[in-house]
Protein backbone atom coordinates (compact mmCIF):
# COMPACT_ATOMS: atom_id res chain seq x y z
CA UNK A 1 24.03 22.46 30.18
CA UNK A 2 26.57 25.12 28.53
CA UNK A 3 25.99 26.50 25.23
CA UNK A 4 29.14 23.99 23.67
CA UNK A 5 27.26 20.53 24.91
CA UNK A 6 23.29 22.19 23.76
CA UNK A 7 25.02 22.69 20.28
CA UNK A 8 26.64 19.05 20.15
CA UNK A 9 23.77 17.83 21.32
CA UNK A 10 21.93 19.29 18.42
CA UNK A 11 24.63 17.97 15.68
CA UNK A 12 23.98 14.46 17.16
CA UNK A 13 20.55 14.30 17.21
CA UNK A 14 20.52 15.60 13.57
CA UNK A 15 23.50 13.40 12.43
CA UNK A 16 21.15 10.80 13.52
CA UNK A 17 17.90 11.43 12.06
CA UNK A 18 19.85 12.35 8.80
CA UNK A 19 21.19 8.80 9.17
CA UNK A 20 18.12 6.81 9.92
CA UNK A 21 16.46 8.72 6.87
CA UNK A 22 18.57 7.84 4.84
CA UNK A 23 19.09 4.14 6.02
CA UNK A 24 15.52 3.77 5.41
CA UNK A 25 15.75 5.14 1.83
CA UNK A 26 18.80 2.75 1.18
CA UNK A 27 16.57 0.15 2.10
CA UNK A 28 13.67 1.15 0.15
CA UNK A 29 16.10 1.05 -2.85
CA UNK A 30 17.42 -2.33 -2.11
CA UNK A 31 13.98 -3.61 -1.78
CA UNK A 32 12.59 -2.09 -4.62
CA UNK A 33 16.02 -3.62 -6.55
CA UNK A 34 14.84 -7.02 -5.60
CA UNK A 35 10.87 -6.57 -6.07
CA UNK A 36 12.02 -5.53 -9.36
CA UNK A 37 13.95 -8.47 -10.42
CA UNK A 38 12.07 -11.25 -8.40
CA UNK A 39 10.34 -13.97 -11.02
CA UNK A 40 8.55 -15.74 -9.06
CA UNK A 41 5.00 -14.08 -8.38
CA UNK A 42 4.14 -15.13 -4.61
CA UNK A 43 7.26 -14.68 -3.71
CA UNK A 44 7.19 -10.80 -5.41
CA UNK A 45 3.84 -10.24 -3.47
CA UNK A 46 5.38 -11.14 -0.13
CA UNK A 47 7.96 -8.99 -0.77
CA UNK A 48 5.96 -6.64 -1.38
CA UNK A 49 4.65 -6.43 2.07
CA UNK A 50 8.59 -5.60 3.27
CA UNK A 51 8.84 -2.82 0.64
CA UNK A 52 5.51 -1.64 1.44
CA UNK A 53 6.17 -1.03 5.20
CA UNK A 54 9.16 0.86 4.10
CA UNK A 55 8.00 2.58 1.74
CA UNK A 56 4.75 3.70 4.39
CA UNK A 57 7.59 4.52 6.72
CA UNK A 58 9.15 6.85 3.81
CA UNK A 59 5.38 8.56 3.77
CA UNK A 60 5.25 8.64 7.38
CA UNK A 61 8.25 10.56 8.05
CA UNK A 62 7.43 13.09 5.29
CA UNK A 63 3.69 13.46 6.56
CA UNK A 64 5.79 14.85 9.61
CA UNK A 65 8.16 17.45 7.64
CA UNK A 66 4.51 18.09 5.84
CA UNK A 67 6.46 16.85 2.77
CA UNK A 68 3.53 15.68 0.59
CA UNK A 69 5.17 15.98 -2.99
CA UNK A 70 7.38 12.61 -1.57
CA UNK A 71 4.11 11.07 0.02
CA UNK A 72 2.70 11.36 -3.71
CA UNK A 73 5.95 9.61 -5.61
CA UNK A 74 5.81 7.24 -2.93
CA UNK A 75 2.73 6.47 -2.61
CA UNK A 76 1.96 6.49 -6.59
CA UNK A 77 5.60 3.97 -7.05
CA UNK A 78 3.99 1.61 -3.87
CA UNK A 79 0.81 1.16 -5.93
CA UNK A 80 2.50 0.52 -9.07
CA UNK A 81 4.27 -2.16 -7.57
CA UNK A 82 1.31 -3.55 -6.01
CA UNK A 83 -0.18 -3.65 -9.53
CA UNK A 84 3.04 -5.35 -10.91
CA UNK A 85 2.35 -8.08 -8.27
CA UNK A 86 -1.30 -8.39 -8.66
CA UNK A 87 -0.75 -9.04 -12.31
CA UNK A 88 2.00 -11.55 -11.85
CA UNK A 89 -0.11 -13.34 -9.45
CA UNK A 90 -2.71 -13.62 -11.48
CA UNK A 91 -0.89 -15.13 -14.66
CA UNK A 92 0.89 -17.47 -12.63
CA UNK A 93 -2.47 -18.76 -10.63
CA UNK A 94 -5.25 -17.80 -12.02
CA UNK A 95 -7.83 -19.30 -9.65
CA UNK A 96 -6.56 -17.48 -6.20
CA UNK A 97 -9.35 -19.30 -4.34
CA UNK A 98 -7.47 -22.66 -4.43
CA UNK A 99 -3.66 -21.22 -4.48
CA UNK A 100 -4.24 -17.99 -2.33
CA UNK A 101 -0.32 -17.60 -1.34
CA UNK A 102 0.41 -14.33 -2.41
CA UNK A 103 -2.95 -13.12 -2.95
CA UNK A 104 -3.66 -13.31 0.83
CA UNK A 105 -0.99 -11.46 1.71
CA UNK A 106 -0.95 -8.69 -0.83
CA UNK A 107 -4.91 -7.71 -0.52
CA UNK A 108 -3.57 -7.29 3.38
CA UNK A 109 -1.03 -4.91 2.80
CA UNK A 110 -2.78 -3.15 -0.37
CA UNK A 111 -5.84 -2.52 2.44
CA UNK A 112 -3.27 -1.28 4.81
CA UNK A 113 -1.48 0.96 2.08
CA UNK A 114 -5.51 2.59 1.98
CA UNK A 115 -5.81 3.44 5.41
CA UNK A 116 -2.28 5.02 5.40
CA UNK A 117 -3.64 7.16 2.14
CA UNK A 118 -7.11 8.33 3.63
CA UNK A 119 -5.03 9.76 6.91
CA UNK A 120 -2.59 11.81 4.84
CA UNK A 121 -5.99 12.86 2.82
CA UNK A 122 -6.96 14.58 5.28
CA UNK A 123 -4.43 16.38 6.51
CA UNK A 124 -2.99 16.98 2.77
CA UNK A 125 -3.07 20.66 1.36
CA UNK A 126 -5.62 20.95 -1.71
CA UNK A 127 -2.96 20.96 -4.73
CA UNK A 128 -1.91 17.40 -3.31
CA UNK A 129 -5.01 15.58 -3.04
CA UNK A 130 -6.09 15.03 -6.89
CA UNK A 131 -3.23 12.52 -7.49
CA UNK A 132 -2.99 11.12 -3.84
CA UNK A 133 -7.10 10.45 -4.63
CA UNK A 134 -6.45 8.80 -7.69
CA UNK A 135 -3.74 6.68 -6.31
CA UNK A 136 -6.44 5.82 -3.66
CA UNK A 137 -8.98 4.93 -6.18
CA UNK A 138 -6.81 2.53 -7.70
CA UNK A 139 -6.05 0.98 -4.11
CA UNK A 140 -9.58 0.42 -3.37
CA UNK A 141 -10.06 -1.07 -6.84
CA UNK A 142 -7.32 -3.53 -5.80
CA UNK A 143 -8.33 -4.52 -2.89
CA UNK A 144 -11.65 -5.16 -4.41
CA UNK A 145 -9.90 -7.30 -7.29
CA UNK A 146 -8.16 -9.12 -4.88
CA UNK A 147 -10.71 -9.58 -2.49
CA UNK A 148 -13.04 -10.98 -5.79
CA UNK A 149 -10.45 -12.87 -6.66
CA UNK A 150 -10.15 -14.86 -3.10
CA UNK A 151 -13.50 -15.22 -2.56
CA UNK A 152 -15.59 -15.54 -5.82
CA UNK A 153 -19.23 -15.84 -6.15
CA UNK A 154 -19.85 -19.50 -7.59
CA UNK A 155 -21.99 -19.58 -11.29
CA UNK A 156 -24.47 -21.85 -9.13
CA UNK A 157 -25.42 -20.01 -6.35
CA UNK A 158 -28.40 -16.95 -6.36
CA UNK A 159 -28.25 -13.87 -5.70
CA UNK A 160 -29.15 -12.58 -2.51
CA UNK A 161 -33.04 -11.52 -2.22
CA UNK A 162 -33.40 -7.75 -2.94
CA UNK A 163 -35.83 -6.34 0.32
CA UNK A 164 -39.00 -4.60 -1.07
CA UNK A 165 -40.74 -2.15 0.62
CA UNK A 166 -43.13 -4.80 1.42
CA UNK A 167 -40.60 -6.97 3.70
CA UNK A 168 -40.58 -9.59 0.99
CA UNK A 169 -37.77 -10.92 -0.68
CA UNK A 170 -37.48 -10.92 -4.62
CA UNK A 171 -34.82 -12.56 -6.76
CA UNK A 172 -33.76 -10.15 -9.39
């Protein structure tokens, strides 16, 4: 191949990526412009799941140019959304064991957000990880909401037996 079609070939492939990056971040936008004005709460947390995978694309792409300032405003704007739709879920149906449309769906893609955040945590330089842990934190604390939400422990059912080191069970 002559110098002339190596060089074109270079333009193209980076008119390209510049093009699919910044299709993606036109659709992040878009997406976030309708998770931000949708009303109704299950149908905010199922959006959530498209804006989500986007936005974990977004982080994806950066983890690769080692671009970890984005992964952070990304990662810190996905969680605040997520919190958004937890909290409209939960004034519009309170009891998320009998209507768990939504709910479902949302502690799903919250525990997939984690994942995603404890692979670029270990790859992430030190001055990065403080606010990518605390965005973390309140992921986990999420998914545990939502998860306690979904399946709640009923007023009229015990405890599971605590294990001595006798073998016995005891009721605390």
């Amino acid at each position: 191949m002559s110098r002339w079609g190596a060089s074109l070939l270079v333009i193209v492939s980076t008119m390209v990526a510049v093009g699919i990056a910044r299709a993606a971040t036109e659709d992040v936008k878009s997406l976030q412009t309708r998770f931000d004005r949708e009303t109704n709460s299950v149908h905010k947390a199922k959006l959530l799941e498209k804006l989500g995978d986007a936005q974990l694309d977004v982080t994806r792409r950066a983890s690769q140019a080692n671009d970890y300032k984005t992964i952070g405003l990304v990662m810190e704007k996905y969680r605040d959304n997520a919190r958004a739709a937890v909290d409209a879920l939960k004034k519009d149906h309170p009891d998320a064991e009998r209507h768990t449309s939504g709910f479902k769906q949302l502690q799903i893609h919250v525990h997939k957000s984690l994942r995603e955040v404890d692979e670029v945590l270990v790859v992430a330089p030190d001055e990065y990880r403080p606010p990518l842990e605390i965005v973390r934190r309140d992921l986990a604390n999420m998914d545990d909401e939502l998860l306690e939400l979904l399946f709640p422990r009923h007023p009229n059912e015990k405890k599971p037996a605590v294990k001595t080191s006798g073998g016995e069970g005891v009721s605390p």
